[in-house]
Protein backbone atom coordinates (compact mmCIF):
# COMPACT_ATOMS: atom_id res chain seq x y z
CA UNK A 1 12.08 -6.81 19.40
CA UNK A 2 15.00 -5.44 17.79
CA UNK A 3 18.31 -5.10 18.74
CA UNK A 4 21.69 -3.88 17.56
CA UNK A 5 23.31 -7.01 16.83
CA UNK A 6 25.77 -7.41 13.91
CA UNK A 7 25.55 -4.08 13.23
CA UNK A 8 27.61 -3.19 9.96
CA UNK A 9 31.00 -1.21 11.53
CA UNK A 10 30.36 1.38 9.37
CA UNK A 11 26.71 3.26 9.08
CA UNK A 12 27.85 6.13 6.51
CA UNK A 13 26.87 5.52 2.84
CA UNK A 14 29.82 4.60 0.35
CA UNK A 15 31.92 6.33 -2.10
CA UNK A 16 29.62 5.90 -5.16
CA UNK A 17 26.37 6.19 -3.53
CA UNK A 18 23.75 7.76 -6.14
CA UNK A 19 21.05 9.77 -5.37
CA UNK A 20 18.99 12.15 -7.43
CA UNK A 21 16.00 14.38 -6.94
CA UNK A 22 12.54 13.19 -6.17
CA UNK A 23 10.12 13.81 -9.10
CA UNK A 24 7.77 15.63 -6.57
CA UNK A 25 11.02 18.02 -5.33
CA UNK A 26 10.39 21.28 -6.72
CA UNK A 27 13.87 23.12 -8.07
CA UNK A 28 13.48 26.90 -7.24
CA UNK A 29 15.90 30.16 -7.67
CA UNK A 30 18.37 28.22 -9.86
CA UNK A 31 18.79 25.36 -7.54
CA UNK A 32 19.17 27.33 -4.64
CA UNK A 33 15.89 26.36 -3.27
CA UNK A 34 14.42 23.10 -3.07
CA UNK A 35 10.65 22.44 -1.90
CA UNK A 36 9.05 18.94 -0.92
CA UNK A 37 9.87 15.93 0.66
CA UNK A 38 8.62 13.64 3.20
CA UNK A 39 6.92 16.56 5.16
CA UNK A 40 6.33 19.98 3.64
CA UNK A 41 9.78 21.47 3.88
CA UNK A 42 11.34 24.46 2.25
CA UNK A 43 15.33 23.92 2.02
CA UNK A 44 18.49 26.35 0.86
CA UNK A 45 21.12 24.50 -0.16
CA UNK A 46 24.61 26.15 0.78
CA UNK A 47 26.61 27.46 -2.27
CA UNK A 48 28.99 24.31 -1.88
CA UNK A 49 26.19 22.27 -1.71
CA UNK A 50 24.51 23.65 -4.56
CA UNK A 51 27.58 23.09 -6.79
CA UNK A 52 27.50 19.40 -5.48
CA UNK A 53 24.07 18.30 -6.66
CA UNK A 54 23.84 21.21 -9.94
CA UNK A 55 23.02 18.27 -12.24
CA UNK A 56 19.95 17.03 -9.53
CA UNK A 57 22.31 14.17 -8.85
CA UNK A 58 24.91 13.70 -6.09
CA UNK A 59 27.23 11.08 -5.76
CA UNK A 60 29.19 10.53 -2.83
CA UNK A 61 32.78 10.91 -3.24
CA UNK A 62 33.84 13.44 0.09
CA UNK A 63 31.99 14.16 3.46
CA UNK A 64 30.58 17.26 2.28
CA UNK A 65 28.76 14.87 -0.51
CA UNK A 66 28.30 12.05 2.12
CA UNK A 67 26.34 14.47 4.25
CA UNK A 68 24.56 16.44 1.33
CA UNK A 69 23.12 12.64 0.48
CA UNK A 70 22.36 11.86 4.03
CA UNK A 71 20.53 14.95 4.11
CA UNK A 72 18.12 14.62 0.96
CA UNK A 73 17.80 10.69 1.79
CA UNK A 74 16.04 11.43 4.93
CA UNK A 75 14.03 14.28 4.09
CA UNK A 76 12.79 12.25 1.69
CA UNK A 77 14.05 15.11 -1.31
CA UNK A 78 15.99 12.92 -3.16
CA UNK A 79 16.37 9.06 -3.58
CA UNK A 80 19.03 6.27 -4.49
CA UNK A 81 19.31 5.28 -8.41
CA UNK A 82 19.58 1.72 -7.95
CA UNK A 83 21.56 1.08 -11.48
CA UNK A 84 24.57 3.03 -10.46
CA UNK A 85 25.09 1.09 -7.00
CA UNK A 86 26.84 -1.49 -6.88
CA UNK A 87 25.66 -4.97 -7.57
CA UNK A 88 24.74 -7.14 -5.04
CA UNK A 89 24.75 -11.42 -5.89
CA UNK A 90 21.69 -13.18 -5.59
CA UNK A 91 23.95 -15.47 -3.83
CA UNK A 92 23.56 -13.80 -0.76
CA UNK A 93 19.98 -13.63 -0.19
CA UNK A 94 17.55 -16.44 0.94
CA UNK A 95 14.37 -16.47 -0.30
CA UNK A 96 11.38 -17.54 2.74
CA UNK A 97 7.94 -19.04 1.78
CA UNK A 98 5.30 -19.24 4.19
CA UNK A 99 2.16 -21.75 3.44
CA UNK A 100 -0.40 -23.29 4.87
CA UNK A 101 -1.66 -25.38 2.27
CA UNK A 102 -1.88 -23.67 -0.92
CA UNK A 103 0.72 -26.47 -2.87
CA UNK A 104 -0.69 -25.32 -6.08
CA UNK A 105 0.38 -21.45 -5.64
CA UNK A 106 3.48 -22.49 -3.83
CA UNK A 107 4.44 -24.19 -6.68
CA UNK A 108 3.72 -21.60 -8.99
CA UNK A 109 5.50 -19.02 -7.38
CA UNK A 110 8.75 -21.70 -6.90
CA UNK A 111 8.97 -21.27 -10.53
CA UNK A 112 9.74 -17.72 -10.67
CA UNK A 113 12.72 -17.51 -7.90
CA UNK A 114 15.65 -17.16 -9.59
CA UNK A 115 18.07 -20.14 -9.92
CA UNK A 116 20.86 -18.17 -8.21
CA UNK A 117 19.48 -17.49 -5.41
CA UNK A 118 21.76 -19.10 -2.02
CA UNK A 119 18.87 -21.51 -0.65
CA UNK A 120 14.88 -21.55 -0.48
CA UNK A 121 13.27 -22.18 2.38
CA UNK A 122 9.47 -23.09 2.46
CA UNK A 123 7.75 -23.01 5.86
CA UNK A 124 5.12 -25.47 6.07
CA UNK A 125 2.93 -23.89 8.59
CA UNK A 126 0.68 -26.98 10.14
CA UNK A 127 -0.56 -27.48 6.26
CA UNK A 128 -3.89 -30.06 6.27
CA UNK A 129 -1.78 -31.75 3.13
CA UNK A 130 1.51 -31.41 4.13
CA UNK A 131 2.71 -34.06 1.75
CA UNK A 132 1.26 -31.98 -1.65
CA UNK A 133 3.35 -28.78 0.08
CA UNK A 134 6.61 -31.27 0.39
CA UNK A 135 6.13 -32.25 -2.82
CA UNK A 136 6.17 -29.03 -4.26
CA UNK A 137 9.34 -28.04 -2.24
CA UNK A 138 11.20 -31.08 -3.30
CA UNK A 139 10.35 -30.64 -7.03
CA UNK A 140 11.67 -27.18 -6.63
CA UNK A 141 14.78 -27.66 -4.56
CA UNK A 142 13.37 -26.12 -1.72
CA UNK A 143 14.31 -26.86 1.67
CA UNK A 144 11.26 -27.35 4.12
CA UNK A 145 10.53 -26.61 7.79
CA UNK A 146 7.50 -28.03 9.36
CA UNK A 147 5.34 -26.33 11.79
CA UNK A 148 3.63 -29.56 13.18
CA UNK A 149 0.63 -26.87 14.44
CA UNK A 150 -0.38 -23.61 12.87
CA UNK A 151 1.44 -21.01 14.36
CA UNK A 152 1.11 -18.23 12.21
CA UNK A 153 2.62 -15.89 9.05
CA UNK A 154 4.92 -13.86 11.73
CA UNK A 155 5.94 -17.68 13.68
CA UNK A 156 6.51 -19.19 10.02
CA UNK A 157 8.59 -15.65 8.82
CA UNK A 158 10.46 -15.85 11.57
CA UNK A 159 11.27 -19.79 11.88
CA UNK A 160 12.72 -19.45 7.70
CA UNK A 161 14.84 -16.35 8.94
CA UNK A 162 16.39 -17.85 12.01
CA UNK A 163 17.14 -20.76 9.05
CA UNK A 164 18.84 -18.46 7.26
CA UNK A 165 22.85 -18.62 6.80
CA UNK A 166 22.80 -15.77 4.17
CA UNK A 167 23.67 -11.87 4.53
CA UNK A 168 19.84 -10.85 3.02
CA UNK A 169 16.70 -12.80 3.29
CA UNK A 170 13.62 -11.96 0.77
CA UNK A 171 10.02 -12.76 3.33
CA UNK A 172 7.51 -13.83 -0.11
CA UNK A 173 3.96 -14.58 -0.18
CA UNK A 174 2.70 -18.03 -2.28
CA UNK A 175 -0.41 -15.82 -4.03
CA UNK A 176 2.60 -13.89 -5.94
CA UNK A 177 4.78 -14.38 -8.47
CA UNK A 178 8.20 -12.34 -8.73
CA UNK A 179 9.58 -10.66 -11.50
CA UNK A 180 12.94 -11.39 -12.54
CA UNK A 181 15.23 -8.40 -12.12
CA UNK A 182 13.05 -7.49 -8.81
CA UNK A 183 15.63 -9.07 -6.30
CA UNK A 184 18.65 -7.76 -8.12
CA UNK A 185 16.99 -4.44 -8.28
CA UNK A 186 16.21 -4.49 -4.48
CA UNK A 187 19.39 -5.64 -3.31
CA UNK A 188 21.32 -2.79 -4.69
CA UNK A 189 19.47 -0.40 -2.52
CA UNK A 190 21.47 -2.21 0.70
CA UNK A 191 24.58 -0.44 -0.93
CA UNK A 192 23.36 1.93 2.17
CA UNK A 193 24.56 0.14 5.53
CA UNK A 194 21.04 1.97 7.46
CA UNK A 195 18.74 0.14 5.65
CA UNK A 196 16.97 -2.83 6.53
CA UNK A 197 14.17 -3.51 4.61
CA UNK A 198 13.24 -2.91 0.63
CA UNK A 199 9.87 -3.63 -0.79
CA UNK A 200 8.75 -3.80 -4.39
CA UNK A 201 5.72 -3.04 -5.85
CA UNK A 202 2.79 -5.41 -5.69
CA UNK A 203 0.94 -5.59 -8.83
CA UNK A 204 -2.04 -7.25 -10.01
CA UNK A 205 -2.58 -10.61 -11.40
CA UNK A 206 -5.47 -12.76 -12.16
CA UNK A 207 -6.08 -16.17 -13.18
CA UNK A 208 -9.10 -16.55 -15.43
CA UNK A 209 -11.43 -14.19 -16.94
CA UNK A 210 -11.47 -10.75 -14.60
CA UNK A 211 -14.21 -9.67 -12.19
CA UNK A 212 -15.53 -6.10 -11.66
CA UNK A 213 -13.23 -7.02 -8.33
CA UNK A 214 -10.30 -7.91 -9.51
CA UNK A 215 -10.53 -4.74 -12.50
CA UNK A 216 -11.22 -2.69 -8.81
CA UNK A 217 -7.84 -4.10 -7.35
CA UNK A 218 -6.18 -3.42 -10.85
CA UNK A 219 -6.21 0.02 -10.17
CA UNK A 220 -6.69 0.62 -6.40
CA UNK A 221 -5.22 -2.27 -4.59
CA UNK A 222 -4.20 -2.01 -0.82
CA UNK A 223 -0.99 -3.50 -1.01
CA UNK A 224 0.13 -1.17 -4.33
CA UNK A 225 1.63 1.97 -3.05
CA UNK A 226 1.95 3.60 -6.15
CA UNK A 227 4.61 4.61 -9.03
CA UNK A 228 6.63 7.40 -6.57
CA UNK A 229 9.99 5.65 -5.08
CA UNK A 230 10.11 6.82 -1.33
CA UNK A 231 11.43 6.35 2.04
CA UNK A 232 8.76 4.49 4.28
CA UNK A 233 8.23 6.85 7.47
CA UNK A 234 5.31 7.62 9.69
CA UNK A 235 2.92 9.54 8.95
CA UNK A 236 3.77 10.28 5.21
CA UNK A 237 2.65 9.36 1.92
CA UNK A 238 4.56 5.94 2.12
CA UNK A 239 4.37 5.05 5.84
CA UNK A 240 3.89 1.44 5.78
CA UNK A 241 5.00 -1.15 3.04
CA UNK A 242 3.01 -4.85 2.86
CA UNK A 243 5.37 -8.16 3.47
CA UNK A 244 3.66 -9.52 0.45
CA UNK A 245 7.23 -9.53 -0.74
CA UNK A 246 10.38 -7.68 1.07
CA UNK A 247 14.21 -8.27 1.21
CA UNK A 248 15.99 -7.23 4.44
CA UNK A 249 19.49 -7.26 6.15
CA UNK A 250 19.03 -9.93 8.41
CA UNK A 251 21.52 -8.47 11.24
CA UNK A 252 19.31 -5.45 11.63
CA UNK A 253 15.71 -7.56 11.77
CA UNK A 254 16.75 -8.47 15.00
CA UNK A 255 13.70 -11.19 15.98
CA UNK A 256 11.69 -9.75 13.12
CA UNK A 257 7.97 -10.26 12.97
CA UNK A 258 5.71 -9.87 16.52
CA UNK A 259 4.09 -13.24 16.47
CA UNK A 260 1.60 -12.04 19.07
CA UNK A 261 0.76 -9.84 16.17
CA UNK A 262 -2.71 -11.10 13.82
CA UNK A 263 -2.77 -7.88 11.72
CA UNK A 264 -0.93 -5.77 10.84
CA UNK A 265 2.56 -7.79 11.37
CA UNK A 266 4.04 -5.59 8.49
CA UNK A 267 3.64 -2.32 9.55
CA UNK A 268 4.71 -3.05 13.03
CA UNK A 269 8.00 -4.39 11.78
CA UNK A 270 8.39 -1.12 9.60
CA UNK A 271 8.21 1.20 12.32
CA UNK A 272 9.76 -0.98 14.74
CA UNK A 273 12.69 -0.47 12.31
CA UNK A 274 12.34 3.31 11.64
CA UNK A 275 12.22 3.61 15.38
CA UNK A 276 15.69 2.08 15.56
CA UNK A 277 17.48 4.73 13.22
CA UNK A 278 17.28 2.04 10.13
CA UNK A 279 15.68 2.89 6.72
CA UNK A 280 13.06 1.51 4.95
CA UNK A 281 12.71 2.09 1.08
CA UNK A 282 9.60 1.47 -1.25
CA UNK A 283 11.14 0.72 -5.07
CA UNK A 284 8.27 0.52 -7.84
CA UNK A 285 10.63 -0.33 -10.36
CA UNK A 286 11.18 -3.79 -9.05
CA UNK A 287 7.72 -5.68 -8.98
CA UNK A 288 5.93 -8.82 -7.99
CA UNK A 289 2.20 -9.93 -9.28
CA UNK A 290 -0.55 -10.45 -6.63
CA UNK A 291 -2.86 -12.48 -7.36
CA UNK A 292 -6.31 -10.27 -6.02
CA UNK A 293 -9.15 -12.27 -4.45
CA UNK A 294 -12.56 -12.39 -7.48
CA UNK A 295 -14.97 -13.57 -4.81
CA UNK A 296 -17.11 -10.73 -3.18
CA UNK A 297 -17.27 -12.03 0.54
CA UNK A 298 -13.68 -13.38 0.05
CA UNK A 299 -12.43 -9.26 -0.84
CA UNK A 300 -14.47 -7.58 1.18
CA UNK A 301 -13.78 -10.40 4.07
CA UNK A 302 -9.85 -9.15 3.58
CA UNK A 303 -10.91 -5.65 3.64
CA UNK A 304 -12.55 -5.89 7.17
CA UNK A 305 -9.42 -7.81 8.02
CA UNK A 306 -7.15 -5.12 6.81
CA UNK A 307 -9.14 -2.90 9.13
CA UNK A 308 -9.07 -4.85 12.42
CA UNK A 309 -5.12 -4.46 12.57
CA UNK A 310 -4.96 -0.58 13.64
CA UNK A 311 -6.24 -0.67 17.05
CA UNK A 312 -3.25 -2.96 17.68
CA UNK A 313 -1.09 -0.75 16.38
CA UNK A 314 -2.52 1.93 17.89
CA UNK A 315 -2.00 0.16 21.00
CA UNK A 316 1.99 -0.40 20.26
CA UNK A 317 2.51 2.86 18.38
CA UNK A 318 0.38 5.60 19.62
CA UNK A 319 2.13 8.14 17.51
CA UNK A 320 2.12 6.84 14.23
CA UNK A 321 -1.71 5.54 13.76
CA UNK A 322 -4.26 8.00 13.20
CA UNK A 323 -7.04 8.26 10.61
CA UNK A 324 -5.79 11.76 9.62
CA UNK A 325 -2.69 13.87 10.05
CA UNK A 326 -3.37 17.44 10.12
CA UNK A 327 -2.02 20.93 11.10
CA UNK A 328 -4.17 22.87 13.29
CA UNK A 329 -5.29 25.28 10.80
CA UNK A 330 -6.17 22.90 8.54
CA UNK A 331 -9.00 21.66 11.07
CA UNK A 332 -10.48 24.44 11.18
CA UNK A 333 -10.64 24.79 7.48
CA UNK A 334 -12.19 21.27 7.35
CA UNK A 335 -14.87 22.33 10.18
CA UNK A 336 -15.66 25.34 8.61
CA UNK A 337 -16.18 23.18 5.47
CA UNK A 338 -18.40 20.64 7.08
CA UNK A 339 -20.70 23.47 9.12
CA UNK A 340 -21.95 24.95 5.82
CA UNK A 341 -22.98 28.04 7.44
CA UNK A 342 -22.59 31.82 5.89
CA UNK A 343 -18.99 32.03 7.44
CA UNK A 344 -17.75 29.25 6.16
CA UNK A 345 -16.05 31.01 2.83
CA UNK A 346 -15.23 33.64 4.43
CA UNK A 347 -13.67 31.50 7.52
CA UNK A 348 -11.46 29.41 5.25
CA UNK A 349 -10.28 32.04 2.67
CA UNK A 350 -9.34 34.31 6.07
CA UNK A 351 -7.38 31.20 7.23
CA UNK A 352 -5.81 30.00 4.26
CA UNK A 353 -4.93 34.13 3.95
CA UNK A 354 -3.10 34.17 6.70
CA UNK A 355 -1.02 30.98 6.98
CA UNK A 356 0.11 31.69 3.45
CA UNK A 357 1.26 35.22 5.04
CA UNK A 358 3.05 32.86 7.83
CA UNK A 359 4.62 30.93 5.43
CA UNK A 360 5.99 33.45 3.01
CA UNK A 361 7.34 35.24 5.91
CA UNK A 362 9.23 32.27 6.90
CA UNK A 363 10.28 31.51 3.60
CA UNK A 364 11.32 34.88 2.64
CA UNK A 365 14.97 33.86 1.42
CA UNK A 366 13.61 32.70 -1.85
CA UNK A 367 12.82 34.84 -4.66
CA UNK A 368 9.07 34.69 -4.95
CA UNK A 369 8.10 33.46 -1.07
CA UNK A 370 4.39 34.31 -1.93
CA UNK A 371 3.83 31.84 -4.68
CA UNK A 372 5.86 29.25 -3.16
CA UNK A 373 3.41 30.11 0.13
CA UNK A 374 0.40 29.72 -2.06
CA UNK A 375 1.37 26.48 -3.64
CA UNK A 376 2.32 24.64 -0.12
CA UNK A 377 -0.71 25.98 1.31
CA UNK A 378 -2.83 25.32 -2.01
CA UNK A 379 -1.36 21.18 -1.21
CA UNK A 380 -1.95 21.50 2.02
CA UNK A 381 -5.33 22.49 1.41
CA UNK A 382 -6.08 19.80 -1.62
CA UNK A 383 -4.78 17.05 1.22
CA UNK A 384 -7.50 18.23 3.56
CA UNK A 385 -10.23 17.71 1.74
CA UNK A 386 -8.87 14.94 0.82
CA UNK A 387 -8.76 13.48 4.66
CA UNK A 388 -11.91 15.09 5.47
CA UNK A 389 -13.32 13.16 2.80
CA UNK A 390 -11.78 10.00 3.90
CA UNK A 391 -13.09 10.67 7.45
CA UNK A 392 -16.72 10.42 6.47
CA UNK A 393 -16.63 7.51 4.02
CA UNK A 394 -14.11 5.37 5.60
CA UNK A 395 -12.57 5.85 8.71
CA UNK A 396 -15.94 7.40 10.55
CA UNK A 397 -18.63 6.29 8.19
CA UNK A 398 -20.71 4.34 11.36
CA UNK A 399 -20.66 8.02 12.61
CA UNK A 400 -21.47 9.47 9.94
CA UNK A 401 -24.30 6.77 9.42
CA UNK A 402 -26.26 7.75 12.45
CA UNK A 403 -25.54 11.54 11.58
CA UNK A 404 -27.23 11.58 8.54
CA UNK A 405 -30.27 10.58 9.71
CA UNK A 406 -30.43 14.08 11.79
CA UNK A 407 -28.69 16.26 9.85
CA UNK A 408 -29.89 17.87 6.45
CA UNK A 409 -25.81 19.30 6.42
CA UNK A 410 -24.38 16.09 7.37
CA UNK A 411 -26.26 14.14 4.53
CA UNK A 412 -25.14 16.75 2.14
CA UNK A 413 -21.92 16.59 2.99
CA UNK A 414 -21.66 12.30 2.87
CA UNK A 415 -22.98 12.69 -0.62
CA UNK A 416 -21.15 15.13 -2.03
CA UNK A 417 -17.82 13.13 0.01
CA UNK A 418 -18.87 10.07 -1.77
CA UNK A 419 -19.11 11.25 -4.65
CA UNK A 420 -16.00 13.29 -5.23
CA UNK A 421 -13.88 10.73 -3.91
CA UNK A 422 -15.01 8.29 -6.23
CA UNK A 423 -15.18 10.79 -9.23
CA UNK A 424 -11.49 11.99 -8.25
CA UNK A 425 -9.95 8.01 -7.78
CA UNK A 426 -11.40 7.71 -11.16
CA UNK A 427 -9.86 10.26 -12.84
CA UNK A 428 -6.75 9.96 -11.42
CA UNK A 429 -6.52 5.92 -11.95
CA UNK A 430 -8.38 5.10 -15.23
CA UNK A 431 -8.96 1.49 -14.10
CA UNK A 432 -10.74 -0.70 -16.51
CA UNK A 433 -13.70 -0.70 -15.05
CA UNK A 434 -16.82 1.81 -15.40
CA UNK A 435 -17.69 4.70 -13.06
CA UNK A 436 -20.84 3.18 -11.47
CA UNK A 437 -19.00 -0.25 -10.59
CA UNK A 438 -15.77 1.48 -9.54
CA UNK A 439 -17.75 4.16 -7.36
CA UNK A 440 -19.76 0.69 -5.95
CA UNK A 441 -16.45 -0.69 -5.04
CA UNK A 442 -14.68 2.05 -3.40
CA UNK A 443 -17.39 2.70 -1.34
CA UNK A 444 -17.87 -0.89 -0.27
CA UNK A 445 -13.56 -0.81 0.17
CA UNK A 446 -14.58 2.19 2.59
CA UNK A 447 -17.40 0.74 4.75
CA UNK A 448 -15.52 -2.92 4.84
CA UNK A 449 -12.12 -1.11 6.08
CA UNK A 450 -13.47 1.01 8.44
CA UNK A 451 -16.22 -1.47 9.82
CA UNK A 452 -12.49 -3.55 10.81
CA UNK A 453 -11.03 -0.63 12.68
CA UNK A 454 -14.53 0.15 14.74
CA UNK A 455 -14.92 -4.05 15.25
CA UNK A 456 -11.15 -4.00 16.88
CA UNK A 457 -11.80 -0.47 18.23
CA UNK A 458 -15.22 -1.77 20.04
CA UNK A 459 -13.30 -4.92 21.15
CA UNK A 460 -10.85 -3.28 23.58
CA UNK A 461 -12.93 -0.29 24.56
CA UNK A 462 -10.52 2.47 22.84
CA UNK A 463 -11.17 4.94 20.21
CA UNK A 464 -7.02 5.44 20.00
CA UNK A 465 -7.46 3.88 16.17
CA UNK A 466 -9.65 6.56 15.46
CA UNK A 467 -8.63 9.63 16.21
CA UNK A 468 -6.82 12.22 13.94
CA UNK A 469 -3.40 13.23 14.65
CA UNK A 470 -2.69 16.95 14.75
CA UNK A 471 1.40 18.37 13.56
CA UNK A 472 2.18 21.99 14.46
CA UNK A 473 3.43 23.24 11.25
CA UNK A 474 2.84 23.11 7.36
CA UNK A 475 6.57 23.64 6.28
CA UNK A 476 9.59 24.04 7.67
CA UNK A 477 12.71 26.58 6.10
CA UNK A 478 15.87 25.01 6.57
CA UNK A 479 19.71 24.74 4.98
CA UNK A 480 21.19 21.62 3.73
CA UNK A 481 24.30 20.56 4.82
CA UNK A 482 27.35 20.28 2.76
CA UNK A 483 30.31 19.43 5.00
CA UNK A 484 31.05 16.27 7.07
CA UNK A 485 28.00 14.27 8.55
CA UNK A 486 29.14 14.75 12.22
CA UNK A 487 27.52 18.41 12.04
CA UNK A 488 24.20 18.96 11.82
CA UNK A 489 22.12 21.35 9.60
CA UNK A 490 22.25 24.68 10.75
């Protein structure tokens, strides 16, 4: 659980504080007008406002800047620029191992913690060799706990943090190795008192000659969530981040990880958090090196794993988990899609027509509301297929399995899902791998992940893990504040 203790005295972000516009925040009417964020949102900024952020940057020197900041941090508009906070020492952060076994990747990944660092702790986690893991600890400098049994990742997390005697603690996987600016880079996010945890990005690495697997994981692995910096909130583009490697404030991780928890551990501790009123950040430009499984059985075995932890989640956080997210209208595009009657066309040109209508009308303080209703609507409609897609080939696929065999429509649609959703990934990642072994891959990603969720789904007797979430609008017209943080937006 989490609680509130140690809670910094203060939860309003600095004098200095940095933040500049998103790359995917659209700048409209001469800065009046700004368009994006973590959910569709179309936002006027005040003229004082305005005149604070004209350069797409604000810094926090008043409350009308302090609440401006606030404001774009949590719609997810704009985002911190970690070289103008303030440094943070590596001598207040702990860095926390957990292994079971593994000495040889323990070691490895010893040697890339920087020297300055306060104290590492290794967890030894009821190891079959504990004496090779205490050997690599000791060669290292590394202080050791022993777990005499195996108690788990969450039990072995948790023992190293309750170890801890430092402001931040970094939670690091052995199978990766760290970069050497990525704690330094991390830490200066914590410049803002809310947040609690900051992840890097997890890149690929791999010992030996590569694998049609590994070249797969290159480009598309689970745990990399892309180039985009980005709050970490349900339900959004970023809405999880992995514990492969995070730092966190250790008075606001409260007992940290579930150990009840098998799967799945991470992204209950990252909504746990967001549930509390902390933040969560995602920074690409600090990174750590995964190193991806090369074996088949061993990958796809992950996969399935992967997979297993949403009905749990499901369980804890009904309204976070759900295969899809989508607006009502947006269904009934995607039905009319899938039916392939006559009416379709006409049903989702008539229904894209008129939401656009809804939304320029409710946008109709900027200059041009029909194009800017076009273009969220056009997203919107790109992010649909897009889920649809996902539906048949991952999340429903044993559905769709048995459907195909009765339905001419149904096997049209699978096909033309699978391939499009390879063909797109493709395009859009470039991985070093060719089309046919990349579209093999994804596809056996898909049917590996989503066999997990139906396995715990089955287990329990709930279909909670699979079923799609429906939000009531597409975008939402609003003014940004520019005066002290105590009022709200208008």
């Amino acid at each position: 659980m989490i609680d509130e203790r140690g809670r910094a005295s203060s939860s309003r972000l600095p004098d200095g504080f940095t933040v500049r516009m998103g790359r995917q925040t659209r700048v409209v009417d001469d800065g009046e007008v700004l368009i994006g964020g973590t959910s569709a949102r179309v936002v006027r900024l005040t003229p004082r406002a305005r005149a604070i952020a004209s350069a797409g940057t604000v810094v926090v020197r008043d409350a009308a800047s302090r609440a401006l900041a606030e404001y774009l941090l949590d719609a997810g508009l704009a985002h911190p620029v970690p070289d103008a906070l303030a440094e943070i020492g590596l001598d207040r952060l702990t860095v926390v191992i957990p292994t079971k076994d593994r000495a040889r990747l323990l070691a490895r990944l010893l040697g890339t913690i920087p020297a300055e660092v306060a104290e590492v702790i290794v967890v030894d986690d009821g190891s079959d060799d504990a004496g090779a893991v205490a050997r690599a600890a000791g060669a290292h400098g590394a202080r050791l706990i022993v777990h005499p049994q195996n108690l788990g990742v969450s039990a072995a997390r948790n023992s190293g943090m309750r170890a801890t005697e430092t402001e931040f603690v970094a939670f690091v996987d052995t199978d990766v190795m760290v970069d050497a600016a990525c704690f330094s880079l991390l830490l200066r996010h914590f410049a803002d008192p809310r947040l609690a945890l900051a992840a890097p990005r997890v890149g690929g690495m791999t010992e030996g000659a590569p694998t049609w697997i590994t070249r797969y994981e290159d480009a598309r692995s689970s745990l990399d969530l892309g180039q985009e910096s980005a709050p970490v909130v349900p339900r959004t583009r970023v809405a999880w981040v992995p514990t492969t490697c995070v730092v966190g404030r250790v008075e606001l991780l409260g007992d940290g990880f579930d150990e009840t928890t098998n799967a799945g551990e991470d992204v209950d501790l990252v909504w746990r958090l967001h549930a509390a009123g902390h933040r969560v950040r995602f920074e690409p430009a600090a990174v750590v090196h995964h190193e991806h499984r090369a074996r088949a059985m061993r990958w796809l075995g992950r996969k399935f794993f992967y997979g297993t932890g949403a009905q749990p989640l499901a369980a804890r956080h009904p309204a976070n988990i759900a295969p899809v997210v989508l607006a009502p209208w947006s269904a009934v595009v995607l039905g009319a899609a899938l039916a392939q009657r006559r009416w379709s066309l006409p049903v989702i040109v008539g229904t894209a027509g008129f939401v656009t209508w809804r939304i320029a009308r409710r946008v109709s303080h900027v200059r041009r509301p029909y194009r800017v209703a076009m273009k969220l609507v056009g997203s919107a409609l790109v992010s649909t297929a897009a889920q649809g897609i996902a539906l048949l080939v991952r999340h429903w696929w044993p559905l769709a399995a048995v459907g195909v065999v009765f339905s001419r429509r149904l096997r049209r649609a699978v096909v033309v899902a699978a391939v499009a959703d390879a063909a797109w990934e493709y395009l859009r990642l470039r991985p070093r791998l060719d089309p046919l072994r990349f579209a093999i891959a994804k596809r056996l990603d898909d049917l590996a992940y989503g066999a997990g969720v139906w396995w715990s789904s089955l287990r329990v007797g709930s279909v909670r893990a699979l079923l799609p979430a429906f939000v009531r609008t597409t975008s939402r017209s609003r003014s940004a504040p520019a005066r002290p943080a105590e009022a709200p937006p208008r």
